[in-house]
N, C-alpha and C. Protein backbone atom coordinates (compact mmCIF):
# COMPACT_ATOMS: atom_id res chain seq x y z
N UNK A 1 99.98 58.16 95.51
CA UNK A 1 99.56 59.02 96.61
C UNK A 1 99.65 60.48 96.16
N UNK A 2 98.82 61.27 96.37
CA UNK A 2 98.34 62.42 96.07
C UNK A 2 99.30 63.64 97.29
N UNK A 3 100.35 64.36 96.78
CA UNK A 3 100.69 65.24 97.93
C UNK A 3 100.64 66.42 97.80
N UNK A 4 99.60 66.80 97.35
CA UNK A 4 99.23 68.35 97.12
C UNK A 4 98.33 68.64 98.20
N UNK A 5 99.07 69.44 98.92
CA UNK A 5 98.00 70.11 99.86
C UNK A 5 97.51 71.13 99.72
N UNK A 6 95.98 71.31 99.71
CA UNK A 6 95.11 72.22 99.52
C UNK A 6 95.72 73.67 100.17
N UNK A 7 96.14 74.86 100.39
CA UNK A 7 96.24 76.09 100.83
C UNK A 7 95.02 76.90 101.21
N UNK A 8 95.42 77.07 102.68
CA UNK A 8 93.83 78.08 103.27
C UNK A 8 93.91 79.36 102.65
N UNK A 9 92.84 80.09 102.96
CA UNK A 9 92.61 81.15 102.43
C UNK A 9 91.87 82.16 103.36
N UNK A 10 92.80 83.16 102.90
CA UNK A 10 92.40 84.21 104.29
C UNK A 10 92.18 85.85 103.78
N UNK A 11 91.01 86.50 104.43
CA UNK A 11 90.34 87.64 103.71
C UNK A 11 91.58 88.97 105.07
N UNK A 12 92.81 89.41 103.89
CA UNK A 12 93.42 90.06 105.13
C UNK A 12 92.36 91.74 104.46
N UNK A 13 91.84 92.33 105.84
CA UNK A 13 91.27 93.79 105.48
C UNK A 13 92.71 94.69 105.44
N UNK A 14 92.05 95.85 104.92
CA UNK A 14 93.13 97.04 105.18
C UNK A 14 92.71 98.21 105.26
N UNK A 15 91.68 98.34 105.48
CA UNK A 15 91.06 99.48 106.18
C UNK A 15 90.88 100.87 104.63
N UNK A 16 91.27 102.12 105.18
CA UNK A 16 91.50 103.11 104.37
C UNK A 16 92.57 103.18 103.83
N UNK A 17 92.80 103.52 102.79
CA UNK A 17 94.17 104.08 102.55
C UNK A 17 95.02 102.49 102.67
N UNK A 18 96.82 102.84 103.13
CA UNK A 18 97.43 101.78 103.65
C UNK A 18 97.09 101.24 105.26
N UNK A 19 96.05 102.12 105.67
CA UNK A 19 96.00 101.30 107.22
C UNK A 19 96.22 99.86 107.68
N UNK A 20 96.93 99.42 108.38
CA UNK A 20 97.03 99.93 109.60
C UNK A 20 98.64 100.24 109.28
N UNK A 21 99.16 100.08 108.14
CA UNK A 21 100.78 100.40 108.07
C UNK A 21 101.32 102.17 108.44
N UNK A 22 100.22 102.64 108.25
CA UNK A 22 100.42 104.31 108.65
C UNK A 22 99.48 104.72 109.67
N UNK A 23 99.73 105.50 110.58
CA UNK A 23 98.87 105.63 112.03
C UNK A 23 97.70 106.73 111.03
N UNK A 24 96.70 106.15 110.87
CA UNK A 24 95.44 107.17 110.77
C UNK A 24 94.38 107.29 111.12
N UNK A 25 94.83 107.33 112.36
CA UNK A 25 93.60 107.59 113.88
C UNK A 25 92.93 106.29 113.74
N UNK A 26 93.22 105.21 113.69
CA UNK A 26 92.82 103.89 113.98
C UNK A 26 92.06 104.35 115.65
N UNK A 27 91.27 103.47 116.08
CA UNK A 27 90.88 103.52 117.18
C UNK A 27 91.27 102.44 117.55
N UNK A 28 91.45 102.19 119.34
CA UNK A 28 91.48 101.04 120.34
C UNK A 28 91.15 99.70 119.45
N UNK A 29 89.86 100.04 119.44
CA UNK A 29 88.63 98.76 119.36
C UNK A 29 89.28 98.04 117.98
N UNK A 30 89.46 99.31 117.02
CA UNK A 30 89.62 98.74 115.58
C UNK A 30 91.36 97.77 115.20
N UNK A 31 92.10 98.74 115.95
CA UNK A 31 93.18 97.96 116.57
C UNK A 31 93.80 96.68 116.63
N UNK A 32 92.34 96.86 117.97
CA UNK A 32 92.76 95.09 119.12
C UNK A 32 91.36 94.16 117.94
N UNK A 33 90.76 94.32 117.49
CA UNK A 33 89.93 93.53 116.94
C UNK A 33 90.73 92.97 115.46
N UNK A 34 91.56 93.71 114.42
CA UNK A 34 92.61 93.64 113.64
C UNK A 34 93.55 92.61 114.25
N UNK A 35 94.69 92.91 115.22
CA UNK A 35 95.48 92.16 115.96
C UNK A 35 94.63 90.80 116.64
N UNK A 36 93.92 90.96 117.08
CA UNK A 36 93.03 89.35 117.12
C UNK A 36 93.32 88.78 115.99
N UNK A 37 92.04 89.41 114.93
CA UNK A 37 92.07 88.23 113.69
C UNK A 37 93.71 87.93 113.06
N UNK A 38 94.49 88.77 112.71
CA UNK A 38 95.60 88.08 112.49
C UNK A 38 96.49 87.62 112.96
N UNK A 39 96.51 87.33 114.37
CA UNK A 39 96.75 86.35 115.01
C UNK A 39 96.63 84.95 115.24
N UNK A 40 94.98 85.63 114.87
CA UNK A 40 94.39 83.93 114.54
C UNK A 40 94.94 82.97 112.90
N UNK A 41 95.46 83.99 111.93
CA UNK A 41 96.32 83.45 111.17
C UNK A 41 97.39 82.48 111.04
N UNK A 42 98.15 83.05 112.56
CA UNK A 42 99.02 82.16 113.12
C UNK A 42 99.10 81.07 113.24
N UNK A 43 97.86 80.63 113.57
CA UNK A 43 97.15 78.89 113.85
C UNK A 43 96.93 78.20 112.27
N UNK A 44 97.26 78.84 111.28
CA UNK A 44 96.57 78.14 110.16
C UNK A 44 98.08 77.04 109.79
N UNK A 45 97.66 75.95 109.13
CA UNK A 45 98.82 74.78 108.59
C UNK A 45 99.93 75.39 108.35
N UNK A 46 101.39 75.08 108.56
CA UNK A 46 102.64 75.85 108.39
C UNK A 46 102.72 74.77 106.97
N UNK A 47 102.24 75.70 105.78
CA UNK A 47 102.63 74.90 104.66
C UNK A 47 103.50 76.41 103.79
N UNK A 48 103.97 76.09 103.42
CA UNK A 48 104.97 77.22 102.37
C UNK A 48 104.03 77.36 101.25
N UNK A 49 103.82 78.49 100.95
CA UNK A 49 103.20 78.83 99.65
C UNK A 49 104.37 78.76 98.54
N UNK A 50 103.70 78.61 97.32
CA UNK A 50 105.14 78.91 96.03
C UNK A 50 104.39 80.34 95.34
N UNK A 51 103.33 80.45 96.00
CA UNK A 51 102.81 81.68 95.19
C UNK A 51 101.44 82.36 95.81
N UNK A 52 101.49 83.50 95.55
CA UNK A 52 99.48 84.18 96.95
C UNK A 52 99.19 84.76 95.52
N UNK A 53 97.70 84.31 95.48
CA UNK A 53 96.84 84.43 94.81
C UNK A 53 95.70 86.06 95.47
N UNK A 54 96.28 87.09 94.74
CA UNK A 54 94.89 87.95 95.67
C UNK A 54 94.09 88.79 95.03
N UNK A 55 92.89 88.68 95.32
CA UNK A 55 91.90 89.33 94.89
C UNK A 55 91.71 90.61 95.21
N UNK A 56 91.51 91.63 94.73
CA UNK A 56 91.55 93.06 94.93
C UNK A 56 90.06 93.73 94.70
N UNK A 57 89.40 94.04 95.62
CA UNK A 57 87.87 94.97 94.97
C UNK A 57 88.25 96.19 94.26
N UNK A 58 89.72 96.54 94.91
CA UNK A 58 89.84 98.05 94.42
C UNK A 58 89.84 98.29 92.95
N UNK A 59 90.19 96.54 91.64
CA UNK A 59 90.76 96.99 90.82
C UNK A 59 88.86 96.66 89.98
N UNK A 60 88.48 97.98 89.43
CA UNK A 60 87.04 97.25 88.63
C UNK A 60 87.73 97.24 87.20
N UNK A 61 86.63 96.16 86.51
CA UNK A 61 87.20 95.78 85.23
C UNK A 61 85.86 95.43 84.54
N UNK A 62 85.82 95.24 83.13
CA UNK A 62 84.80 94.69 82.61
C UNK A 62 83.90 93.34 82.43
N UNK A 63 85.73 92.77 82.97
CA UNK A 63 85.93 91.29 83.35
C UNK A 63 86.66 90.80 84.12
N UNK A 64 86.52 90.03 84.77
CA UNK A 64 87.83 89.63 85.65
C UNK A 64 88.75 89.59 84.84
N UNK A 65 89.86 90.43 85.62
CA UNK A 65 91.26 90.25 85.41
C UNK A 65 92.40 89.94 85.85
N UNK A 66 93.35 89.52 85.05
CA UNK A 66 95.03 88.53 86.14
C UNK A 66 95.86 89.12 85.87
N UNK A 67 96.31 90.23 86.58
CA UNK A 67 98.14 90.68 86.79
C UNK A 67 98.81 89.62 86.07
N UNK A 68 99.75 90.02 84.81
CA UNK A 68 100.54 89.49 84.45
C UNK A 68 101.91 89.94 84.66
N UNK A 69 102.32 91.02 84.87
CA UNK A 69 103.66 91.48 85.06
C UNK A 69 104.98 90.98 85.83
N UNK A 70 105.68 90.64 85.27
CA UNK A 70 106.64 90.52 85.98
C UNK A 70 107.87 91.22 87.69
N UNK A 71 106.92 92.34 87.36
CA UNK A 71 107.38 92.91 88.18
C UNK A 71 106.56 94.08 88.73
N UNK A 72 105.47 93.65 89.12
CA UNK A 72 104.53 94.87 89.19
C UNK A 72 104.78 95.70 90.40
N UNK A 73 104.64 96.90 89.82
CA UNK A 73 104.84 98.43 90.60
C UNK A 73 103.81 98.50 91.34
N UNK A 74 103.76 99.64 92.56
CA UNK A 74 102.27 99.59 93.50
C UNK A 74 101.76 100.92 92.65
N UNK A 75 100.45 100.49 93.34
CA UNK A 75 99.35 101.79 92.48
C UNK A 75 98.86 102.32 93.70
N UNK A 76 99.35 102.91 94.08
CA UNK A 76 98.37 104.28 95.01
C UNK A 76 97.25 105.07 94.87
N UNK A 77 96.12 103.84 95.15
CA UNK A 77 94.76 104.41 94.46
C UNK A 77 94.26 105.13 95.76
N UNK A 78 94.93 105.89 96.20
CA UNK A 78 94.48 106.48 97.31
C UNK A 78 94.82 108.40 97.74
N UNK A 79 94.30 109.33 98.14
CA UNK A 79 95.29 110.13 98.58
C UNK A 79 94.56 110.52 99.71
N UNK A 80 95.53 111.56 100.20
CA UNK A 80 94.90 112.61 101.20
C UNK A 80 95.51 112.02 102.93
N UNK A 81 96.82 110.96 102.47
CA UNK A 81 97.07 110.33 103.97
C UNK A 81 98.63 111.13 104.02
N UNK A 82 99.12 110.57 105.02
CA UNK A 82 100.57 110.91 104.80
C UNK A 82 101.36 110.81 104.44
N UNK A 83 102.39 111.42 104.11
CA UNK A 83 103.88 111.19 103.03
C UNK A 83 104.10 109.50 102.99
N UNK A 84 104.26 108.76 104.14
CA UNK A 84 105.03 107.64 104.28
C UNK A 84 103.98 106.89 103.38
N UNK A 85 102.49 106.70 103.76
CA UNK A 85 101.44 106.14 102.79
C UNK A 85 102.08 105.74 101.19
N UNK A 86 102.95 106.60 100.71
CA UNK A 86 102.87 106.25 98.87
C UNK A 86 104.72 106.07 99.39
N UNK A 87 104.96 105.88 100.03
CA UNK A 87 106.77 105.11 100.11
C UNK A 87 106.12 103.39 100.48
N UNK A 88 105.36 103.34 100.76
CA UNK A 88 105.13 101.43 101.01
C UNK A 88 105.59 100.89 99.61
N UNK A 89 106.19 99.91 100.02
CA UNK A 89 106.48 99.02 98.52
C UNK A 89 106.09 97.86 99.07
N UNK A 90 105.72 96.77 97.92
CA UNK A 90 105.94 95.25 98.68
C UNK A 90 106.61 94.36 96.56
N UNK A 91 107.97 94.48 97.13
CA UNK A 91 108.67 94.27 95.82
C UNK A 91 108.46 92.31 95.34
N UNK A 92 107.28 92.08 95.40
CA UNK A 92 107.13 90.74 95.18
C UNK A 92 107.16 90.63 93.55
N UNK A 93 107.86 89.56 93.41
CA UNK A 93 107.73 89.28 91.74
C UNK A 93 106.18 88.63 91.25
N UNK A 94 106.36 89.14 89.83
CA UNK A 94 104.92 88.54 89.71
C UNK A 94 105.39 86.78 88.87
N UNK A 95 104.43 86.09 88.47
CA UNK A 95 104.49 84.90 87.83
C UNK A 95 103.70 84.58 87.01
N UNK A 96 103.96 85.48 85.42
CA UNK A 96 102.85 85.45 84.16
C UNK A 96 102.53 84.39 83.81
N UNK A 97 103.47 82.93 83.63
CA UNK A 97 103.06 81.90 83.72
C UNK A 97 101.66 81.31 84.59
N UNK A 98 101.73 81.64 85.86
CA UNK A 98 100.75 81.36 86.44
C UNK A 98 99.58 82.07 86.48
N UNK A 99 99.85 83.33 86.57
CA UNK A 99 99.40 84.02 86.10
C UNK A 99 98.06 83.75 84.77
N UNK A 100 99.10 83.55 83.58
CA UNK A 100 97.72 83.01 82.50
C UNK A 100 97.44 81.61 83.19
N UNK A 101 97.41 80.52 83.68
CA UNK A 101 96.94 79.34 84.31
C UNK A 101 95.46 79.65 84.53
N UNK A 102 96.21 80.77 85.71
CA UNK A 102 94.61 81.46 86.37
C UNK A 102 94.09 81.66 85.78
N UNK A 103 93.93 82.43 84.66
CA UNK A 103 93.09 83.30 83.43
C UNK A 103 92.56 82.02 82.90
N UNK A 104 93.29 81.13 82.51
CA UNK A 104 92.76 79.96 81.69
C UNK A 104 91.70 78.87 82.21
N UNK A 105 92.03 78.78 83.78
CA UNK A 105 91.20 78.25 84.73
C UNK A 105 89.47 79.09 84.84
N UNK A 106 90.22 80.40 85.08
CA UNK A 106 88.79 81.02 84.90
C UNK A 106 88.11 80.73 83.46
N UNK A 107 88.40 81.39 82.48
CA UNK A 107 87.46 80.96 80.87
C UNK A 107 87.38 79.56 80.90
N UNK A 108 87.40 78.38 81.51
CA UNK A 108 86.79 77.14 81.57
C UNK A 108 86.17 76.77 82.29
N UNK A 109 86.15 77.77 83.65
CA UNK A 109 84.77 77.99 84.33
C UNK A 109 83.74 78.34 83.71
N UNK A 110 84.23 79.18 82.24
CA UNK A 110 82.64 79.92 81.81
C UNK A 110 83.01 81.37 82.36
N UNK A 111 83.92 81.90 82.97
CA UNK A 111 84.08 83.51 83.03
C UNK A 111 84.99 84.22 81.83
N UNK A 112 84.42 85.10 81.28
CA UNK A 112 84.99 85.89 80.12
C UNK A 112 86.13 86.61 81.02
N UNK A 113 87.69 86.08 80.77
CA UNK A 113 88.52 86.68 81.80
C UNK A 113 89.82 87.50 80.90
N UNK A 114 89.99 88.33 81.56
CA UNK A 114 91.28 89.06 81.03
C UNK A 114 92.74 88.82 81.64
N UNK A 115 93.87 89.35 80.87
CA UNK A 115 95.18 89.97 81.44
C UNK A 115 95.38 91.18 81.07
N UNK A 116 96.34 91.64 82.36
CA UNK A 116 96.90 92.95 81.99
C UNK A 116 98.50 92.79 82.75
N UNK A 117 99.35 93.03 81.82
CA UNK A 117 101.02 93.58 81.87
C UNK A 117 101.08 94.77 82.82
N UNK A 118 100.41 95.47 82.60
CA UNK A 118 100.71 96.62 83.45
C UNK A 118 100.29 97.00 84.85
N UNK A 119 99.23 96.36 85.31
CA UNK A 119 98.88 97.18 86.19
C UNK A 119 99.50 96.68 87.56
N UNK A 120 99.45 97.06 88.49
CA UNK A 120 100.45 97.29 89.74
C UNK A 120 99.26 96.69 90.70
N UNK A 121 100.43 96.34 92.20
CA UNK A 121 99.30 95.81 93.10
C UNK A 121 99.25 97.14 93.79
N UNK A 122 97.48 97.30 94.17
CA UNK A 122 96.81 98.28 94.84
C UNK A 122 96.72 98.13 96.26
């Protein structure tokens, strides 16, 4: 018997900058329409992840690439918001092991894929 359960997958936005973690004139609408959809998160299978897989537009590359670091730092590809904006941390460990998996999964798809040690989540 097979007990791997598949994991959903969910597109979380974030607006400008760190929004909605720093007030920057968000409107009503944009708000309550935000707080809907991740709410609706709530409803998805209570399965424990061992690891989140996330895709970033912010980071361009020549090729796809996989965070390898062990401990990756945040990158504040952003300015012009407020002080608190570049104090966000989210101190998650990384998992190079899995990490190359991914990489390896991709080049047997047929995608010319990279790693990088250094770079930080954006």
């Amino acid at each position: 018997m097979n007990t791997t359960q598949r994991m959903p997958v969910a597109y979380i936005p974030h607006g400008g900058g760190p929004w909605p973690f720093v007030d920057i004139g968000m409107d009503k609408g944009e708000h309550d329409a935000l707080a809907t959809y991740l709410r609706k998160l709530g409803a998805l299978p209570p399965v424990k992840p061992t690891a989140l897989l996330v895709v970033s537009a912010h980071w361009e590359a020549r090729v796809p690439t996989v965070m390898t670091a062990t401990k990756p730092p945040m990158l504040y590809d952003y300015s012009g918001f407020p002080e608190a904006a570049y104090r966000i941390t989210w101190p998650a460990a990384g998992a190079p092991a899995l990490a190359e998996r991914t990489r390896s999964l991709l080049a047997a798809a047929g995608f010319d894929a990279a790693s990088d040690g250094e770079r930080g989540f954006d």
